[in-house]
C-alpha atoms as a PDB file:
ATOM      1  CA  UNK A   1     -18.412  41.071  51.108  1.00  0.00           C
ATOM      2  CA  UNK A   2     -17.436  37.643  49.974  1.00  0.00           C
ATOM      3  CA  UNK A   3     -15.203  36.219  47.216  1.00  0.00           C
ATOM      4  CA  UNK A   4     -16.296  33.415  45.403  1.00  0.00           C
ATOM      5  CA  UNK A   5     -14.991  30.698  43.681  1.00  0.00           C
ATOM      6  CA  UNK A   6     -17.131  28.361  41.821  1.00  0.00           C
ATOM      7  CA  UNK A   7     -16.488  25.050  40.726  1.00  0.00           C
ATOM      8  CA  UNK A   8     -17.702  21.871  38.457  1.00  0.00           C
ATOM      9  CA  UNK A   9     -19.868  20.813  41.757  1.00  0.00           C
ATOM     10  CA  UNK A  10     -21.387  24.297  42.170  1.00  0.00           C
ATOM     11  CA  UNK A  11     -25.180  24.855  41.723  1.00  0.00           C
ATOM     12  CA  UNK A  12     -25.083  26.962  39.327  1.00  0.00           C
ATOM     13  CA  UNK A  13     -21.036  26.003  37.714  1.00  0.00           C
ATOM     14  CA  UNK A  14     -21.614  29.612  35.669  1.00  0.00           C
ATOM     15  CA  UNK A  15     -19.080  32.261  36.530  1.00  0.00           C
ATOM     16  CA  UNK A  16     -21.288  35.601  36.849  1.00  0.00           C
ATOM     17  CA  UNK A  17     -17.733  37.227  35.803  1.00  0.00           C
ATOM     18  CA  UNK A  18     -16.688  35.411  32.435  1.00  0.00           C
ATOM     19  CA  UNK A  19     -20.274  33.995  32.045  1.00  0.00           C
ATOM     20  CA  UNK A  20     -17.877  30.572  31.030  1.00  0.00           C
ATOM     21  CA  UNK A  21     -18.803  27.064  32.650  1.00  0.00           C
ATOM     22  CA  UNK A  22     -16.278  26.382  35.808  1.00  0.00           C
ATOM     23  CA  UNK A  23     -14.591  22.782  35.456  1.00  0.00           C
ATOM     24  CA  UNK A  24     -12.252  22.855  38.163  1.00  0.00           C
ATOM     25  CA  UNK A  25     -12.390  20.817  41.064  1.00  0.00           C
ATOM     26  CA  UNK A  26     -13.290  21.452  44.437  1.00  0.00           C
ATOM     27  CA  UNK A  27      -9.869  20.598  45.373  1.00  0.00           C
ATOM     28  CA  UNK A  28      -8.790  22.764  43.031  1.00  0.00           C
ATOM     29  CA  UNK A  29     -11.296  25.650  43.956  1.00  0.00           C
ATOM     30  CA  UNK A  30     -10.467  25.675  47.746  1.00  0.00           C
ATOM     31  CA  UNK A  31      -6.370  26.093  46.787  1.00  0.00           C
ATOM     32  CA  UNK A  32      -6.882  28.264  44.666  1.00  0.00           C
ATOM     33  CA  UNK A  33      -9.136  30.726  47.074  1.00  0.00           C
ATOM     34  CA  UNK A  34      -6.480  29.477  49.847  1.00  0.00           C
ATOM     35  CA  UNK A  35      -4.001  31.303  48.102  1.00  0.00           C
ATOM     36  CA  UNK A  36      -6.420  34.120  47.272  1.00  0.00           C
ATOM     37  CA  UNK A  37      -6.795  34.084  50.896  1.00  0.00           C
ATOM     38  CA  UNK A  38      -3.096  34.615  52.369  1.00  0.00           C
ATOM     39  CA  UNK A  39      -2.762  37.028  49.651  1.00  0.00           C
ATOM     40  CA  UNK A  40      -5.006  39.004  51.395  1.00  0.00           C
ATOM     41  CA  UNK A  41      -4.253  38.684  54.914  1.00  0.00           C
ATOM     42  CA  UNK A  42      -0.897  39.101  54.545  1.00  0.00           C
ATOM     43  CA  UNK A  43      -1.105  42.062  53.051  1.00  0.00           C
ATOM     44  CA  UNK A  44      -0.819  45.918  54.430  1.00  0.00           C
ATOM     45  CA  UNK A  45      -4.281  46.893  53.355  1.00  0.00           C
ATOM     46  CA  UNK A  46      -6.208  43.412  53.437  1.00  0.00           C
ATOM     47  CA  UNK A  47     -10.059  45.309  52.691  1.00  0.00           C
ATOM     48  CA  UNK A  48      -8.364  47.213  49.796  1.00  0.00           C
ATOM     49  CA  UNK A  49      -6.880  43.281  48.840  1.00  0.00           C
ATOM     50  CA  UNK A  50      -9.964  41.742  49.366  1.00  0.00           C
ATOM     51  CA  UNK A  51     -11.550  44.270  46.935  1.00  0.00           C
ATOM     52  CA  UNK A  52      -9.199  43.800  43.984  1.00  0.00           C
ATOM     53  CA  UNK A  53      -9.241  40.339  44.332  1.00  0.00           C
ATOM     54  CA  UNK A  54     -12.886  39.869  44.394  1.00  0.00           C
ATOM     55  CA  UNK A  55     -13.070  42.393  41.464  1.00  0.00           C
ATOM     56  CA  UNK A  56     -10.882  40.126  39.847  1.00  0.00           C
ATOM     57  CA  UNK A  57     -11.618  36.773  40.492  1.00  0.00           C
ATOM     58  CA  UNK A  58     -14.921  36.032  41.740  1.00  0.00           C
ATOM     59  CA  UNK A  59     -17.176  34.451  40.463  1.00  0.00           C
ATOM     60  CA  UNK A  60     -20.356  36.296  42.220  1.00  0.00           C
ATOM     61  CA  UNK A  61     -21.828  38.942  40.136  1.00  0.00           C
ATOM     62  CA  UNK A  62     -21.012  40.920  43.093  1.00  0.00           C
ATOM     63  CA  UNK A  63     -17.138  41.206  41.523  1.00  0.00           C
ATOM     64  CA  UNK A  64     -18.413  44.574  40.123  1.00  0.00           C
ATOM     65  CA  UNK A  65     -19.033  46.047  43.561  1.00  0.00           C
ATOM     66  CA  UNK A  66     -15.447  44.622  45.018  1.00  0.00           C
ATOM     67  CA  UNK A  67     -17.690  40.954  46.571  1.00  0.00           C
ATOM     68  CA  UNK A  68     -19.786  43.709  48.253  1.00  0.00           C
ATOM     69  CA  UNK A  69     -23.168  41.820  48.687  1.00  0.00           C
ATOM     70  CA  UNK A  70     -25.278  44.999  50.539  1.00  0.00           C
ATOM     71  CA  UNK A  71     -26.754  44.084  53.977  1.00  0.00           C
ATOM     72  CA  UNK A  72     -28.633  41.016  54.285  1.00  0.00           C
ATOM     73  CA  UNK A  73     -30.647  39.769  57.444  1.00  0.00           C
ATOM     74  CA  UNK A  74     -30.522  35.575  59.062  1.00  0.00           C
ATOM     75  CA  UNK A  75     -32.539  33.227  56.870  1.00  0.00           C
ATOM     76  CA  UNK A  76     -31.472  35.019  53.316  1.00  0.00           C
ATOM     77  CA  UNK A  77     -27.977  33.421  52.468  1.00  0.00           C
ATOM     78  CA  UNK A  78     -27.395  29.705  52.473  1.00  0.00           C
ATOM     79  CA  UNK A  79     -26.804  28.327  56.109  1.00  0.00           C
ATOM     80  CA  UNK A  80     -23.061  28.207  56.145  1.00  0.00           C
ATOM     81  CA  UNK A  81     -22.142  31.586  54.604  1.00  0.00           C
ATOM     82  CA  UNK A  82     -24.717  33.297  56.962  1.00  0.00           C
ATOM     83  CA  UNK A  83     -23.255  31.377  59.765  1.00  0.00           C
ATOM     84  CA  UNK A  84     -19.538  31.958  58.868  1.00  0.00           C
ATOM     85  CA  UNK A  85     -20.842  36.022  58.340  1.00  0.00           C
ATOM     86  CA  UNK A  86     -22.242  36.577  61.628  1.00  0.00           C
ATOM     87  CA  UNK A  87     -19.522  34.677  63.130  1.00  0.00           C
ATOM     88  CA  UNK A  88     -17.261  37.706  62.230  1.00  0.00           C
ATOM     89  CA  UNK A  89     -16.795  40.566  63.780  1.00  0.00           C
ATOM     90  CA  UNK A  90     -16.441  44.213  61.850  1.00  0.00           C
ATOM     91  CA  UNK A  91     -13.354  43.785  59.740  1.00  0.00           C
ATOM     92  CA  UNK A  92     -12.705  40.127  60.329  1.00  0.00           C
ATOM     93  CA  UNK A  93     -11.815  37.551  57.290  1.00  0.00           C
ATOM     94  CA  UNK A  94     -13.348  33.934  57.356  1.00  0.00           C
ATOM     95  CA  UNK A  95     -11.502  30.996  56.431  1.00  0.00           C
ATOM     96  CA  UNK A  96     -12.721  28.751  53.615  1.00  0.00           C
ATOM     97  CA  UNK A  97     -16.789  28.472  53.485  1.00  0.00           C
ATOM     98  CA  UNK A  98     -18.053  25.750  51.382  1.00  0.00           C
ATOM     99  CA  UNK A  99     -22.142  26.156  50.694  1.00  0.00           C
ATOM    100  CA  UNK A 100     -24.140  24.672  47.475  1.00  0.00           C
ATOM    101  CA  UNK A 101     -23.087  27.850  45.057  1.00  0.00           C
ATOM    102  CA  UNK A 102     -19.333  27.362  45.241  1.00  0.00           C
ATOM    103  CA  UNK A 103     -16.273  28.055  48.232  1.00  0.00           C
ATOM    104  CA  UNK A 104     -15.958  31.670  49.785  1.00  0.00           C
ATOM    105  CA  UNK A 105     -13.902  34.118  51.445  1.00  0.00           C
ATOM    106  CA  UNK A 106     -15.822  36.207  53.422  1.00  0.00           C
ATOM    107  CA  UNK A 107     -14.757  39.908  54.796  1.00  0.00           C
ATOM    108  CA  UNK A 108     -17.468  40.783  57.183  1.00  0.00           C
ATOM    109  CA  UNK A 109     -18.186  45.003  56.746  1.00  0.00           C
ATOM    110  CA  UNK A 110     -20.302  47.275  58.828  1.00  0.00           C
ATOM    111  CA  UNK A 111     -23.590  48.395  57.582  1.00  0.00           C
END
């Protein structure tokens, strides 16, 4: 699962969530999901977190399944995410992951 913020530098700048144009910054993105981000690890459920706050603030289309992007295998997401994923073990929360479509926090789930 992976929460996504997008940003005026993004790929595709398009929120899949408010289908509005994202002007922010990089900068900007990156604190923004670094707050996003020690809201959910310090919290006393961080999956259940990770959930809301992906339901609620990214910018994937996957927000309506909680960032939940199904399985995938190596070679189908951009380089860094796929990196950062398998890097992870069961559970595990990545720091920041900057690819083409935006910045991401990714919560690595079994399959």
């Amino acid at each position: 699962a992976h929460l996504l913020i997008k940003h005026s530098g993004s790929r595709n700048p398009i929120s899949r969530r408010t289908n509005k144009e994202t002007t922010i910054s990089k900068d900007e993105a990156i604190a923004s999901l670094q707050k996003l981000r020690t809201e959910i690890v310090s919290s006393s459920d961080p999956a259940k977190t990770f959930q809301d706050l992906a339901t609620a603030r990214s910018d994937c289309s996957s927000y309506k399944r909680g960032g939940d992007l199904g399985p995938f295998g190596r070679g189908q997401m951009q380089r860094p995410f796929e990196e950062a994923t398998y890097a992870l073990k069961i559970g595990e929360i990545s720091d920041i992951v900057d690819t083409d479509s935006g910045v991401h926090v990714i919560l690595r789930l079994p399959l």
